[in-house]
N, C-alpha and C. Protein backbone atom coordinates (compact mmCIF):
# COMPACT_ATOMS: atom_id res chain seq x y z
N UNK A 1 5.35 -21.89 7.80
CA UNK A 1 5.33 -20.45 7.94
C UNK A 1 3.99 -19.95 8.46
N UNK A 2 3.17 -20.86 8.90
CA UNK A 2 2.21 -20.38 9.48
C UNK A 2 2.14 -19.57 11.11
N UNK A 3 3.15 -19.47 11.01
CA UNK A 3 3.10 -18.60 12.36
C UNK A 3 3.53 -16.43 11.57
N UNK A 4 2.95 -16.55 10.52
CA UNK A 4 3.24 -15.32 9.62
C UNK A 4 1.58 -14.87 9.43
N UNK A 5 1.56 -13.91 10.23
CA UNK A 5 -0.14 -13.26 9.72
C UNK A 5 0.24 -11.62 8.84
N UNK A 6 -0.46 -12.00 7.77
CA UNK A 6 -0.61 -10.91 6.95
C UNK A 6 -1.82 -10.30 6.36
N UNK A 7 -2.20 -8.83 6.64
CA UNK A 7 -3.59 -8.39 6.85
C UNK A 7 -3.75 -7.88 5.33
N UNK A 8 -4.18 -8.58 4.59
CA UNK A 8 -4.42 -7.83 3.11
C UNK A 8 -5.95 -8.04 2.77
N UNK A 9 -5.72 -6.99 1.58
CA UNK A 9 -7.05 -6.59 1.40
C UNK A 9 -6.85 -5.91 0.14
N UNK A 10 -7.47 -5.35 -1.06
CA UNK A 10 -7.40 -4.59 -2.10
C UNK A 10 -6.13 -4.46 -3.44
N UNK A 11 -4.94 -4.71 -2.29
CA UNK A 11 -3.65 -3.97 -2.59
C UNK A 11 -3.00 -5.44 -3.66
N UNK A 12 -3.31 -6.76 -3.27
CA UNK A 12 -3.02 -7.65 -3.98
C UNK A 12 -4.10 -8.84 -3.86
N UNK A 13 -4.30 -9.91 -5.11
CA UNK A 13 -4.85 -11.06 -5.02
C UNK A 13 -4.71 -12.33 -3.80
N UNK A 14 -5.51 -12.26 -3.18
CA UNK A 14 -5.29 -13.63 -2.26
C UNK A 14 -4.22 -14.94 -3.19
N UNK A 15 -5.07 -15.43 -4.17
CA UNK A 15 -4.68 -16.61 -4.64
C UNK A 15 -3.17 -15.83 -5.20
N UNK A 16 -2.61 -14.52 -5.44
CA UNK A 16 -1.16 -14.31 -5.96
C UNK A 16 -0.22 -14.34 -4.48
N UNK A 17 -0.74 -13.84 -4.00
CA UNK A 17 -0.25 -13.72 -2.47
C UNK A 17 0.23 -14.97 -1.70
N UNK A 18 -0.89 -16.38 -1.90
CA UNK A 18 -0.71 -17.24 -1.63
C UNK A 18 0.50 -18.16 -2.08
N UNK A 19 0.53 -17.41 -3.37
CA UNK A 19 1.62 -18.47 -4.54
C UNK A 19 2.99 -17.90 -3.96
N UNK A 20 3.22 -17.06 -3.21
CA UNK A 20 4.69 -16.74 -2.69
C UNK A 20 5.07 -16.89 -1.25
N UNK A 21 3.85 -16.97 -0.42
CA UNK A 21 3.93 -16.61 0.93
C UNK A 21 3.08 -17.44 1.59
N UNK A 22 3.33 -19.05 2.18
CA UNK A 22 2.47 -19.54 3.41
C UNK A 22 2.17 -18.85 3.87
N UNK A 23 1.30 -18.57 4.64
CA UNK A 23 0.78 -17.37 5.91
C UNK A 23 -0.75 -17.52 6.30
N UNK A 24 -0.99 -17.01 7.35
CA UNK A 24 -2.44 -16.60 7.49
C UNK A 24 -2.79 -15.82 7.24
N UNK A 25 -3.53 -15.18 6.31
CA UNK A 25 -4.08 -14.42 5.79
C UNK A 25 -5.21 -13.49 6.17
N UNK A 26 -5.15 -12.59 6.60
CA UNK A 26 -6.19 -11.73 7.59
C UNK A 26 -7.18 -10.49 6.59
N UNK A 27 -8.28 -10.16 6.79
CA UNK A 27 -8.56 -9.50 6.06
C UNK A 27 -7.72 -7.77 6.48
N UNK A 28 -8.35 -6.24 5.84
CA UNK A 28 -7.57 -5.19 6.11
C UNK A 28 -7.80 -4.96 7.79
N UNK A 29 -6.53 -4.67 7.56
CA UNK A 29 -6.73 -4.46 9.48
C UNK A 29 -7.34 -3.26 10.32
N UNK A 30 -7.65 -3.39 10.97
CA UNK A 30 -8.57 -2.06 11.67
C UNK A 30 -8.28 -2.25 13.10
N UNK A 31 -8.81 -1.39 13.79
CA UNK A 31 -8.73 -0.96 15.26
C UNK A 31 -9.25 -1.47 16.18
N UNK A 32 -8.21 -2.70 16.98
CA UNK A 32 -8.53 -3.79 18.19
C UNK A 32 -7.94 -5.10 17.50
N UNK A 33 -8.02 -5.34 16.06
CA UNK A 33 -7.51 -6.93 15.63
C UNK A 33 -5.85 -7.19 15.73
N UNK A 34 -5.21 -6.32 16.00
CA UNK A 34 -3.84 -7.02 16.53
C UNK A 34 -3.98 -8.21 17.93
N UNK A 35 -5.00 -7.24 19.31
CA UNK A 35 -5.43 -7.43 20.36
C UNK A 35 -5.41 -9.52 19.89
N UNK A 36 -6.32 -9.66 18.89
CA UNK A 36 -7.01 -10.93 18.87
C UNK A 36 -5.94 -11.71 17.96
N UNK A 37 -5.00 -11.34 17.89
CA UNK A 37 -4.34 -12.13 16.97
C UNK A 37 -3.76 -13.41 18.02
N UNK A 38 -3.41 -14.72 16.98
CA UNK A 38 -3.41 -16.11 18.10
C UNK A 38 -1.67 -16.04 18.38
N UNK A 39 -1.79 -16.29 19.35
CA UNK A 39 -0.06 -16.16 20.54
C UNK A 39 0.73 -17.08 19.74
N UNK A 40 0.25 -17.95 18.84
CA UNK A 40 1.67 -18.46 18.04
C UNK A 40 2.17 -17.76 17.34
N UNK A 41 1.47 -16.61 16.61
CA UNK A 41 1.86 -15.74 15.58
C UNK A 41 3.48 -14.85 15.99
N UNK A 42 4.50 -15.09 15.17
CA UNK A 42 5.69 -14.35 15.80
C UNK A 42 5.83 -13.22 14.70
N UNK A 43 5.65 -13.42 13.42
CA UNK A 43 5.46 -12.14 12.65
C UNK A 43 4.18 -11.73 12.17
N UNK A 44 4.10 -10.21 11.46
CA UNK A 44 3.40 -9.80 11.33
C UNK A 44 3.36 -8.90 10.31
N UNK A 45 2.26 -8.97 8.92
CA UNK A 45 3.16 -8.31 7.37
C UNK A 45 1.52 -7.37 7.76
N UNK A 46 1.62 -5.91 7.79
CA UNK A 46 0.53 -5.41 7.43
C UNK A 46 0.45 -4.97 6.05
N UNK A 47 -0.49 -4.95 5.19
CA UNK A 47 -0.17 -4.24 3.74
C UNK A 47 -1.35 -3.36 3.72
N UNK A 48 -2.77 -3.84 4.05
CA UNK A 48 -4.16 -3.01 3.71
C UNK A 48 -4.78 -2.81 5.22
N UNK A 49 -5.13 -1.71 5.40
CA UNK A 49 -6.01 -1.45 6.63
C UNK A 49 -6.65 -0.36 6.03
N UNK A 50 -8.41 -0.70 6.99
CA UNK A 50 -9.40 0.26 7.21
C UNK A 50 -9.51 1.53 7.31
N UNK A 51 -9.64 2.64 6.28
CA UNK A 51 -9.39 3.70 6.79
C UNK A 51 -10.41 4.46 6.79
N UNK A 52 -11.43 4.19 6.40
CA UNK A 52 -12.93 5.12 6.31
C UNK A 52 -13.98 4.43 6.92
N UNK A 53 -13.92 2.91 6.47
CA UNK A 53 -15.23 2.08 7.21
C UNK A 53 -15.29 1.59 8.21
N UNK A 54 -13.92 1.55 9.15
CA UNK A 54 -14.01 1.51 10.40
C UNK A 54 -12.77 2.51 10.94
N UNK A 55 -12.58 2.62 12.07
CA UNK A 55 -11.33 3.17 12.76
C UNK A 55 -10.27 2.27 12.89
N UNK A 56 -9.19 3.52 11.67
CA UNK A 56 -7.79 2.88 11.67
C UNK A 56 -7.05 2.30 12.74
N UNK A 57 -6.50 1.55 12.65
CA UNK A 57 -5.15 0.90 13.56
C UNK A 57 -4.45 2.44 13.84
N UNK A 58 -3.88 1.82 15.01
CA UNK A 58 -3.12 2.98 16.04
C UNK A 58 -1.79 2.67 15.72
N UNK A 59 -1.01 3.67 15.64
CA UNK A 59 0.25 3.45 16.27
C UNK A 59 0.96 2.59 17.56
N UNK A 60 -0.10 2.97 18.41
CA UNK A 60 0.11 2.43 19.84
C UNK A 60 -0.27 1.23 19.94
N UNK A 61 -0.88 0.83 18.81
CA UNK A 61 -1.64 -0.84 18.83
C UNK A 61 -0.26 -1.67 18.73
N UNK A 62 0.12 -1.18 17.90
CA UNK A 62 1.74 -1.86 17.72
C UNK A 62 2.70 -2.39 17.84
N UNK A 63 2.88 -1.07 18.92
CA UNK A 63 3.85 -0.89 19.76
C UNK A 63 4.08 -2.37 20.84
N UNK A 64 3.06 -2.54 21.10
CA UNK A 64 3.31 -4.04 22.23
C UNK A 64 3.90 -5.04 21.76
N UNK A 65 3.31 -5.43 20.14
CA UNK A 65 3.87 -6.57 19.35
C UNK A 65 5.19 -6.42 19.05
N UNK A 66 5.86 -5.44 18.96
CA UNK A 66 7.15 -5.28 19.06
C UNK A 66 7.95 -5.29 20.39
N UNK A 67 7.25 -4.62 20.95
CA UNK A 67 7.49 -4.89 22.79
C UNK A 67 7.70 -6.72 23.21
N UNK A 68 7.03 -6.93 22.68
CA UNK A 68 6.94 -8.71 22.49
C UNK A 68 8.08 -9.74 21.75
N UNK A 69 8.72 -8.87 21.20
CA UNK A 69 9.51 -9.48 20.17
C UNK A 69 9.39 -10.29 18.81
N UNK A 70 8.05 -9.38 18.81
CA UNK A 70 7.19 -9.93 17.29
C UNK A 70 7.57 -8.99 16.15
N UNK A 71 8.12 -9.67 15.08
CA UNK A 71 8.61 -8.76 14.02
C UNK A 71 7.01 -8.23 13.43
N UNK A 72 7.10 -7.03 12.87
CA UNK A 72 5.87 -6.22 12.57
C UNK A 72 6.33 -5.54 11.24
N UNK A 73 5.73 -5.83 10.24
CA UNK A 73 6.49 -5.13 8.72
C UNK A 73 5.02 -4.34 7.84
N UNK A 74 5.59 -4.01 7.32
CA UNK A 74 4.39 -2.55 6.66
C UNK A 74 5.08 -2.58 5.32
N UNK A 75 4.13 -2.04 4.55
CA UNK A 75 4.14 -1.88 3.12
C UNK A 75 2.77 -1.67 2.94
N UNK A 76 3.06 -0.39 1.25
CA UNK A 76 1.93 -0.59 0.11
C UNK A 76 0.81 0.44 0.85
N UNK A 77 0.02 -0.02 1.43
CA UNK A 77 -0.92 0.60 2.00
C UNK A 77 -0.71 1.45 4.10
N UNK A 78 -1.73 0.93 4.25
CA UNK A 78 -1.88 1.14 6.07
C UNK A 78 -0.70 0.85 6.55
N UNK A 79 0.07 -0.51 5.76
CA UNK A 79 1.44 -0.92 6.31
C UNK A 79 2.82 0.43 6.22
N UNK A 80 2.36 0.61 5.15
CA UNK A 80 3.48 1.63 5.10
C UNK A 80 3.64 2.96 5.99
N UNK A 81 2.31 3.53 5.66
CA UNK A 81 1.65 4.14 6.61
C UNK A 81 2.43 4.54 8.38
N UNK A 82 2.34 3.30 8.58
CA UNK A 82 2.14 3.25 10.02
C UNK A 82 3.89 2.72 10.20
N UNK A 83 4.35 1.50 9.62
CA UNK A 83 5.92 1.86 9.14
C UNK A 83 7.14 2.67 9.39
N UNK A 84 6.84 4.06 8.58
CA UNK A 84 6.85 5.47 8.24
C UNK A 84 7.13 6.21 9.76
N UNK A 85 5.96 5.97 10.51
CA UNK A 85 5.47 6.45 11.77
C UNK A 85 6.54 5.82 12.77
N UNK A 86 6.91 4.83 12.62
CA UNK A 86 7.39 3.50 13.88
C UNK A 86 8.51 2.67 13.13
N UNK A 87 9.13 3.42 12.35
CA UNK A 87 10.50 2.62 11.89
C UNK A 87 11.30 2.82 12.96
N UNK A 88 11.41 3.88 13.85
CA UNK A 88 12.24 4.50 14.68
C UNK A 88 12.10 3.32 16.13
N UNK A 89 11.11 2.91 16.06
CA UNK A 89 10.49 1.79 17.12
C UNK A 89 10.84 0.46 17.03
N UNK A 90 11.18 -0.15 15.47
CA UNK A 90 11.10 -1.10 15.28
C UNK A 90 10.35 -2.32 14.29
N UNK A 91 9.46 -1.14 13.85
CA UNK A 91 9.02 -1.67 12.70
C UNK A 91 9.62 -1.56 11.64
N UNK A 92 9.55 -2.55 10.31
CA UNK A 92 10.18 -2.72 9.35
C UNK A 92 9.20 -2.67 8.25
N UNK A 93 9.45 -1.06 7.66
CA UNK A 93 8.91 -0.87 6.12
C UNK A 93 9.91 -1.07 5.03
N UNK A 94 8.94 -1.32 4.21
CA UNK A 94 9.48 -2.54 2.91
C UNK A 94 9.12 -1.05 1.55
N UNK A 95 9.02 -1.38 0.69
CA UNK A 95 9.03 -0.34 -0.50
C UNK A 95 9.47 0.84 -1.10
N UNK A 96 9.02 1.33 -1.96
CA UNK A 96 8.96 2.46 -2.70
C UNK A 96 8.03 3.51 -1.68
N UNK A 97 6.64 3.11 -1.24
CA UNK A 97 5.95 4.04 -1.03
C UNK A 97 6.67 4.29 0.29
N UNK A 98 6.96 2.80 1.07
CA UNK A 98 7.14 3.49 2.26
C UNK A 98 8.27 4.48 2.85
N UNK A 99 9.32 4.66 1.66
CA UNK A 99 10.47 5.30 1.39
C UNK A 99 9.66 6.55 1.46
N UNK A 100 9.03 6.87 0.72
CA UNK A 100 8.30 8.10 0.27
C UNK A 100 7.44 8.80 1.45
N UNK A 101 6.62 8.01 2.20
CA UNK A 101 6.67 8.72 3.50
C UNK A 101 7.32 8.75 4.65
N UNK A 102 8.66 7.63 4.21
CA UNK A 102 9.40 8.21 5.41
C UNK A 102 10.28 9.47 5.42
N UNK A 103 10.35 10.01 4.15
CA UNK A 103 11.22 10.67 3.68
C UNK A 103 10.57 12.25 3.28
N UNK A 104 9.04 11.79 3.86
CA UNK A 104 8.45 13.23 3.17
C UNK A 104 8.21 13.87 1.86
N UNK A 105 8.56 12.45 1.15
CA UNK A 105 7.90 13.34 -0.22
C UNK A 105 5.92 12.98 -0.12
N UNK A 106 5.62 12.10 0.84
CA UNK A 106 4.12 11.69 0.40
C UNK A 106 4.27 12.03 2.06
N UNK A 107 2.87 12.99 2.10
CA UNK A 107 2.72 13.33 3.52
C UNK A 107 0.51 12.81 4.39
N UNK A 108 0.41 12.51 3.10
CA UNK A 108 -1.15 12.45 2.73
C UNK A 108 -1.72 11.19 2.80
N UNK A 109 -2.62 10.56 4.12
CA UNK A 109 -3.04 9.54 4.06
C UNK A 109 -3.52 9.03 2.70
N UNK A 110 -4.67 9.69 2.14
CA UNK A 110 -5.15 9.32 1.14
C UNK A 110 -4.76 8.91 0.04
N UNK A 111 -3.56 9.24 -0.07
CA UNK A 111 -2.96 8.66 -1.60
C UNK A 111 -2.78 7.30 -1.59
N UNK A 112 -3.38 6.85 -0.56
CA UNK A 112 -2.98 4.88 -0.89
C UNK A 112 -4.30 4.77 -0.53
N UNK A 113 -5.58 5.14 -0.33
CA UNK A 113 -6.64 5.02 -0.04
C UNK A 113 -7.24 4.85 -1.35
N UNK A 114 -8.25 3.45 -1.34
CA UNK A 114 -9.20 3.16 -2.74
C UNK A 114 -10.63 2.99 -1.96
N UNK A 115 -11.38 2.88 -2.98
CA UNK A 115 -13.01 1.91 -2.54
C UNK A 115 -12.04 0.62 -2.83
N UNK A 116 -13.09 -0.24 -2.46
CA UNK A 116 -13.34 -1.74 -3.05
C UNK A 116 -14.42 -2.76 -2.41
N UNK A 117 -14.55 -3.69 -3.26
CA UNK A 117 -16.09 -4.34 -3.06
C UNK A 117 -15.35 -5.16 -1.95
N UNK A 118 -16.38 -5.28 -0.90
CA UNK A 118 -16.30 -5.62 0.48
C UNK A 118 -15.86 -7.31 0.56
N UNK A 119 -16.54 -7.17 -0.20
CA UNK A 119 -16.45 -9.27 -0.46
C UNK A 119 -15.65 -9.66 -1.03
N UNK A 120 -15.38 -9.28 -2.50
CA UNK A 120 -14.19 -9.99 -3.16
C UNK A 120 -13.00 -8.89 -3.08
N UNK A 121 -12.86 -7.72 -2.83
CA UNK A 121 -11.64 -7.15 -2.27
C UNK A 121 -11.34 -6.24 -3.69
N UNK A 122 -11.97 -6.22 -4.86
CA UNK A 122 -11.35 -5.84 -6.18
C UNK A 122 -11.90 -4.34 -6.19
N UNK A 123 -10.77 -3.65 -6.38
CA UNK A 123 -10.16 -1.85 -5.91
C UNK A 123 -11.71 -1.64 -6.97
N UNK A 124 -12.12 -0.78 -7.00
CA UNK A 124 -13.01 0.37 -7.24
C UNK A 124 -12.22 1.66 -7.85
N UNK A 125 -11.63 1.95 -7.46
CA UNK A 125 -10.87 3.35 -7.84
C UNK A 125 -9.48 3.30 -7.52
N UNK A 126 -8.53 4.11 -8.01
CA UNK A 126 -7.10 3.71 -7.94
C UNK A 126 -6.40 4.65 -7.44
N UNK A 127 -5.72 3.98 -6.19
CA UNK A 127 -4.75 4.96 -5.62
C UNK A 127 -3.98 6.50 -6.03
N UNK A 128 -4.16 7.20 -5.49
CA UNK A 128 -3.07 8.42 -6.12
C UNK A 128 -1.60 7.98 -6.03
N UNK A 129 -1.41 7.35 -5.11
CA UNK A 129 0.13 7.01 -5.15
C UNK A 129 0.79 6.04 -6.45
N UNK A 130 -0.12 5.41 -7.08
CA UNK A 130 0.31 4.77 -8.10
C UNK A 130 -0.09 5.49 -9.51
N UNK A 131 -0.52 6.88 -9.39
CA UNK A 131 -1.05 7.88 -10.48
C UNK A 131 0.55 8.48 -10.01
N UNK A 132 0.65 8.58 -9.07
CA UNK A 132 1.99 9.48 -8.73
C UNK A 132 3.12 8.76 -9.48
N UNK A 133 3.45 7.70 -9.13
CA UNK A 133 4.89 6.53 -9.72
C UNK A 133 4.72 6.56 -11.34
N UNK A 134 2.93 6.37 -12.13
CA UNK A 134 3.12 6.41 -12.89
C UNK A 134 3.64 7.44 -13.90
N UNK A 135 3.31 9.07 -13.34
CA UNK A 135 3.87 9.77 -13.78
C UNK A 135 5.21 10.33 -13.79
N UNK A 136 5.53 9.49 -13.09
CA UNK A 136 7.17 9.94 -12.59
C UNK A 136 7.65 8.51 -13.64
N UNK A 137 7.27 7.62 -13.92
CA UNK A 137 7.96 6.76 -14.67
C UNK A 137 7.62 7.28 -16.26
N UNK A 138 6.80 7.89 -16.22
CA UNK A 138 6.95 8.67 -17.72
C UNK A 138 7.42 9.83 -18.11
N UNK A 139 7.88 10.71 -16.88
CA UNK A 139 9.13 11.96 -17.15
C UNK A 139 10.23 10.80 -17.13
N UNK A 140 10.30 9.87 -16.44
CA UNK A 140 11.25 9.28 -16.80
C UNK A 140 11.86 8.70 -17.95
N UNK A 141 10.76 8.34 -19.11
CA UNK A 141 10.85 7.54 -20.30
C UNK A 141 10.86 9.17 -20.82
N UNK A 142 10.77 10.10 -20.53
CA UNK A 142 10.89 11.62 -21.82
C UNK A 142 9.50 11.58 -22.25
N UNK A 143 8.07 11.15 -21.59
CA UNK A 143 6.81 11.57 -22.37
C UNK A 143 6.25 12.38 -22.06
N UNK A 144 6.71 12.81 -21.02
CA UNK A 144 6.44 14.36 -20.64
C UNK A 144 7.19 14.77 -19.38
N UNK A 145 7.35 15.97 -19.07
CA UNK A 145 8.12 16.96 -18.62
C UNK A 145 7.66 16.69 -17.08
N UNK A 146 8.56 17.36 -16.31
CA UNK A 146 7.89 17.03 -14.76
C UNK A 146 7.36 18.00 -14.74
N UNK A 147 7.39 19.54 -15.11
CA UNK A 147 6.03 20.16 -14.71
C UNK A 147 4.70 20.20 -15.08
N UNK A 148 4.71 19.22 -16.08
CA UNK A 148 3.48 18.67 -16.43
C UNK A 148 3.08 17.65 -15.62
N UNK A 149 3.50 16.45 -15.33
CA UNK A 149 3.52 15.43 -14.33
C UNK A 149 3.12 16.01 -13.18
N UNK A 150 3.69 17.36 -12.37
CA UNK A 150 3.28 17.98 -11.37
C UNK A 150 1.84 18.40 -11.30
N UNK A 151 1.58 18.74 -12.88
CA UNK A 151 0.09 19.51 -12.79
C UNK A 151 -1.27 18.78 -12.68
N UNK A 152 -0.84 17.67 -13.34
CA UNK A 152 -1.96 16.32 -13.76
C UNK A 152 -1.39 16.22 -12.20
N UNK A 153 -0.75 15.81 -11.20
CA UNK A 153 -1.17 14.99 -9.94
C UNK A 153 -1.55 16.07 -9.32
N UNK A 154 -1.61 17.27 -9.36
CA UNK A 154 -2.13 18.18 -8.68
C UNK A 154 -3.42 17.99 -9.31
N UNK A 155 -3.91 18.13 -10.12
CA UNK A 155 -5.46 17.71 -10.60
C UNK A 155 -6.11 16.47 -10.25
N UNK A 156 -4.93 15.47 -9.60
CA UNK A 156 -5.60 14.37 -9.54
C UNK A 156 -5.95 14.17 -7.98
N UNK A 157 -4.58 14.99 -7.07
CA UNK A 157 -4.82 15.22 -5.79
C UNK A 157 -6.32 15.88 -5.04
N UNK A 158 -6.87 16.74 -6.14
CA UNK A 158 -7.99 17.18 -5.45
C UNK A 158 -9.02 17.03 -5.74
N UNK A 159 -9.26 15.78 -6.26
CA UNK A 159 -10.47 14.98 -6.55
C UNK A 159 -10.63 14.09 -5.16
N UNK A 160 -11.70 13.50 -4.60
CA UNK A 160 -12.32 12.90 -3.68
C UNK A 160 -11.34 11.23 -4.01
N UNK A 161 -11.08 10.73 -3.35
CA UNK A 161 -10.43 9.25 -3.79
C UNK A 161 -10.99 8.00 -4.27
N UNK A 162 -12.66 8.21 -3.78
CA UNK A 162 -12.82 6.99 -4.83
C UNK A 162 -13.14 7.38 -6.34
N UNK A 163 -12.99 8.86 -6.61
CA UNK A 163 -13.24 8.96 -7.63
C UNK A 163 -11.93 9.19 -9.09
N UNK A 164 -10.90 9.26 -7.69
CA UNK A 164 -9.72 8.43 -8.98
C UNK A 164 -9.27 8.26 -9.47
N UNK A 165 -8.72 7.77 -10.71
CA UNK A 165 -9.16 6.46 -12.29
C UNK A 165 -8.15 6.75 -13.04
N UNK A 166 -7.76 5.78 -13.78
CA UNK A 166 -6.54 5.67 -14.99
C UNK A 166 -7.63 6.57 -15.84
N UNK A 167 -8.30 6.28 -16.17
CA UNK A 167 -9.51 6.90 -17.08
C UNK A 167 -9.47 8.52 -17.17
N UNK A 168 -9.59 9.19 -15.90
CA UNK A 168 -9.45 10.05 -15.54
C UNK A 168 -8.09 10.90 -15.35
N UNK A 169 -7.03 10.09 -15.31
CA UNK A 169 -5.66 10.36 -15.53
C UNK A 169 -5.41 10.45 -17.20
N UNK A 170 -5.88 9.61 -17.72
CA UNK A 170 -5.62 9.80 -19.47
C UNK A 170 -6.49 11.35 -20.15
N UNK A 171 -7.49 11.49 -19.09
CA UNK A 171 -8.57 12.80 -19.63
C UNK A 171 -7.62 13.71 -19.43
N UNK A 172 -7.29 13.49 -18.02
CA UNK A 172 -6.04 15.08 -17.53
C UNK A 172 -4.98 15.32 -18.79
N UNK A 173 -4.26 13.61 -18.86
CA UNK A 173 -3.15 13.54 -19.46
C UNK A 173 -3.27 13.13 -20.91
N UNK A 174 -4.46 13.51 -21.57
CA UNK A 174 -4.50 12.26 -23.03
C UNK A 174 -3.21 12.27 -23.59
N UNK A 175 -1.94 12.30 -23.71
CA UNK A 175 -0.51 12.36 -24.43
C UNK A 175 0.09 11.24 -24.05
N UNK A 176 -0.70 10.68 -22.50
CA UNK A 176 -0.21 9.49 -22.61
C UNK A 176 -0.69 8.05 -22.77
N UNK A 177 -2.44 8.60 -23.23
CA UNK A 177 -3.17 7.17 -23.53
C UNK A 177 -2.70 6.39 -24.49
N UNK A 178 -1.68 6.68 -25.63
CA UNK A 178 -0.96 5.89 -26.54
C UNK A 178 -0.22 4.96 -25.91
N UNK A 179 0.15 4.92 -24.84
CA UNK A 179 1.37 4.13 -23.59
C UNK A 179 1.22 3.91 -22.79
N UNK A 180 -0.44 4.12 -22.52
CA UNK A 180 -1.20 3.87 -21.13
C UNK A 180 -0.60 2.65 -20.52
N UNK A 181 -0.65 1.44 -21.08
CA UNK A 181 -0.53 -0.59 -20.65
C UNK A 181 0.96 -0.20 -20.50
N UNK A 182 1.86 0.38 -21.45
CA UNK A 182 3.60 0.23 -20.90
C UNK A 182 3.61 0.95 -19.52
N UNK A 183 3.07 1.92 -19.23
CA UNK A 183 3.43 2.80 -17.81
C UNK A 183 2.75 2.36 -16.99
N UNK A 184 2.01 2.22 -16.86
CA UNK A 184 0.82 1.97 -16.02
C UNK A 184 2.14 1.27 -14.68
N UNK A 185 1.93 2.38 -13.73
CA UNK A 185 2.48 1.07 -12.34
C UNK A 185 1.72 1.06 -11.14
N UNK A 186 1.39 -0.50 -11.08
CA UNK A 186 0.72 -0.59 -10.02
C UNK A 186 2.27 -0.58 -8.35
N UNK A 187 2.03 0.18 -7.62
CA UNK A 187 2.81 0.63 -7.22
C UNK A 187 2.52 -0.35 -5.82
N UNK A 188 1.54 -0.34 -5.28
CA UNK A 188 0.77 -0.93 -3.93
C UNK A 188 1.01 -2.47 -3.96
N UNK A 189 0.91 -3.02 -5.50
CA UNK A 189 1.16 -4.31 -5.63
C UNK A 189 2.50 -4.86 -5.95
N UNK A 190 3.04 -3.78 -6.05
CA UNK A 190 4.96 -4.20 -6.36
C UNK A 190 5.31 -4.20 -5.12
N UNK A 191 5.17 -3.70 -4.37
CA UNK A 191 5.79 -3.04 -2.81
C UNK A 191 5.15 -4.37 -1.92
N UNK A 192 3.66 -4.76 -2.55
CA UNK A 192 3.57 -6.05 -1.39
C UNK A 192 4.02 -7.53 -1.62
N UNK A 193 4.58 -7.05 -3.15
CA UNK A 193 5.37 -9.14 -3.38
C UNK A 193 6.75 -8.59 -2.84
N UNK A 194 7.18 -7.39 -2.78
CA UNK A 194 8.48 -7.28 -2.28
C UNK A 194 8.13 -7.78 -1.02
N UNK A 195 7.82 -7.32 -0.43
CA UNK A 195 7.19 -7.30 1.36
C UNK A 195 7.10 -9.41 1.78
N UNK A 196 6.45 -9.83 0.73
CA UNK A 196 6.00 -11.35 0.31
C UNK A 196 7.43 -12.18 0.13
N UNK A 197 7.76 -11.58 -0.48
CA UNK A 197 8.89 -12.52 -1.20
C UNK A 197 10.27 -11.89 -0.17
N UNK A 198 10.45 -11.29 0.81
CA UNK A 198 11.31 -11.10 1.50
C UNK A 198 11.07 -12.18 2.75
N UNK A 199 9.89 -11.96 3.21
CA UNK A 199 9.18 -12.82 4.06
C UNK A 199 9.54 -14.07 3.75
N UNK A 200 8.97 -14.57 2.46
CA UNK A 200 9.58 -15.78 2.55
C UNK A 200 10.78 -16.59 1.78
N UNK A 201 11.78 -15.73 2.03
CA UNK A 201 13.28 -15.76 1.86
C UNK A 201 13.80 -16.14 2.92
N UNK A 202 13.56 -15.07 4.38
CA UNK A 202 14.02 -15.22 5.32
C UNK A 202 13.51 -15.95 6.08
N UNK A 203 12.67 -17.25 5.81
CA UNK A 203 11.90 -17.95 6.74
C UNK A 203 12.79 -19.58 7.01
């Protein structure tokens, strides 16, 4: 399955990633590295791309690798993202999130946007989109109401993104720090073993 390049970064563990999916493994993708990718490569899993420290991937970057007859799949992060944008083209988004912006309930780059340490890849601050799932999985369990759920992600929406935090979600929300570990969903990392484990089903 080495003809499978997948650009991750933040959203899941290399060594977990590895345990489901041969592949080449690319770091987050940014603007020009499709260009350099090696001509054996026939698919292509994006999950994490660059969105502050360098200039994002294009739409139009894309577009050729599919023009090519290179399958191109998105999830979780940048993948979904761009997905969302180019399902209509031919790309194939995988998840929850990417449902969510194709569908217009998530219209906001930033909600899948984290820090993380450059080197070993481990998030810094935590997505809004997985502050979002988690609160929707706890109107779901009855621990609180959706217009409460509405108000805490509206408080959480207009904070700066690396600043974040489950921590900061329990301050908004303390009613649910008793159940914090049961709810808690990492949302970015469910959406990329789906993305993983489809990949290598169909191989």
């Amino acid at each position: 399955m080495r003809d499978i390049a997948v650009y991750l970064g933040p959203t899941l563990s290399h060594d977990k990633a590895c345990s489901i999916l041969d592949a080449v493994y690319l770091p987050p993708v940014r603007r020009g590295d499709l260009e350099k990718l090696d001509p054996c490569i026939r698919s292509v899993a994006i999950i994490d791309g660059e969105f502050f420290q360098s200039l994002a991937i294009s739409p139009k970057e894309i577009l050729p690798l599919i023009e090519r007859g290179i399958r191109v799949y998105g999830a979780s992060s940048m993948g979904a993202l761009r997905a969302a944008e180019l399902c209509g083209e031919g790309m194939i988004g995988m998840g929850r999130i990417f449902e969510a912006y194709r569908d217009g309930v998530i219209d906001a780059d930033d909600e899948v946007a984290v820090t993380y340490d450059p080197e070993t890849y481990r998030p810094l601050s935590e997505p809004l989109v997985s502050i979002r799932f988690t609160l929707e999985y706890a109107v779901e369990r009855n621990l609180i109401d959706r217009a409460r759920a509405r108000e805490v992600l509206e408080r959480m929406r207009h904070l700066w993104f690396p600043e974040r935090s489950y921590r900061l979600l329990m301050h908004f929300c303390p009613e649910l720090e008793p159940v914090q570990a049961e709810i808690r969903r990492d949302q970015k990392a469910e959406d990329a073993l789906m993305l993983l484990g489809t990949l290598c089903s169909s191989e």
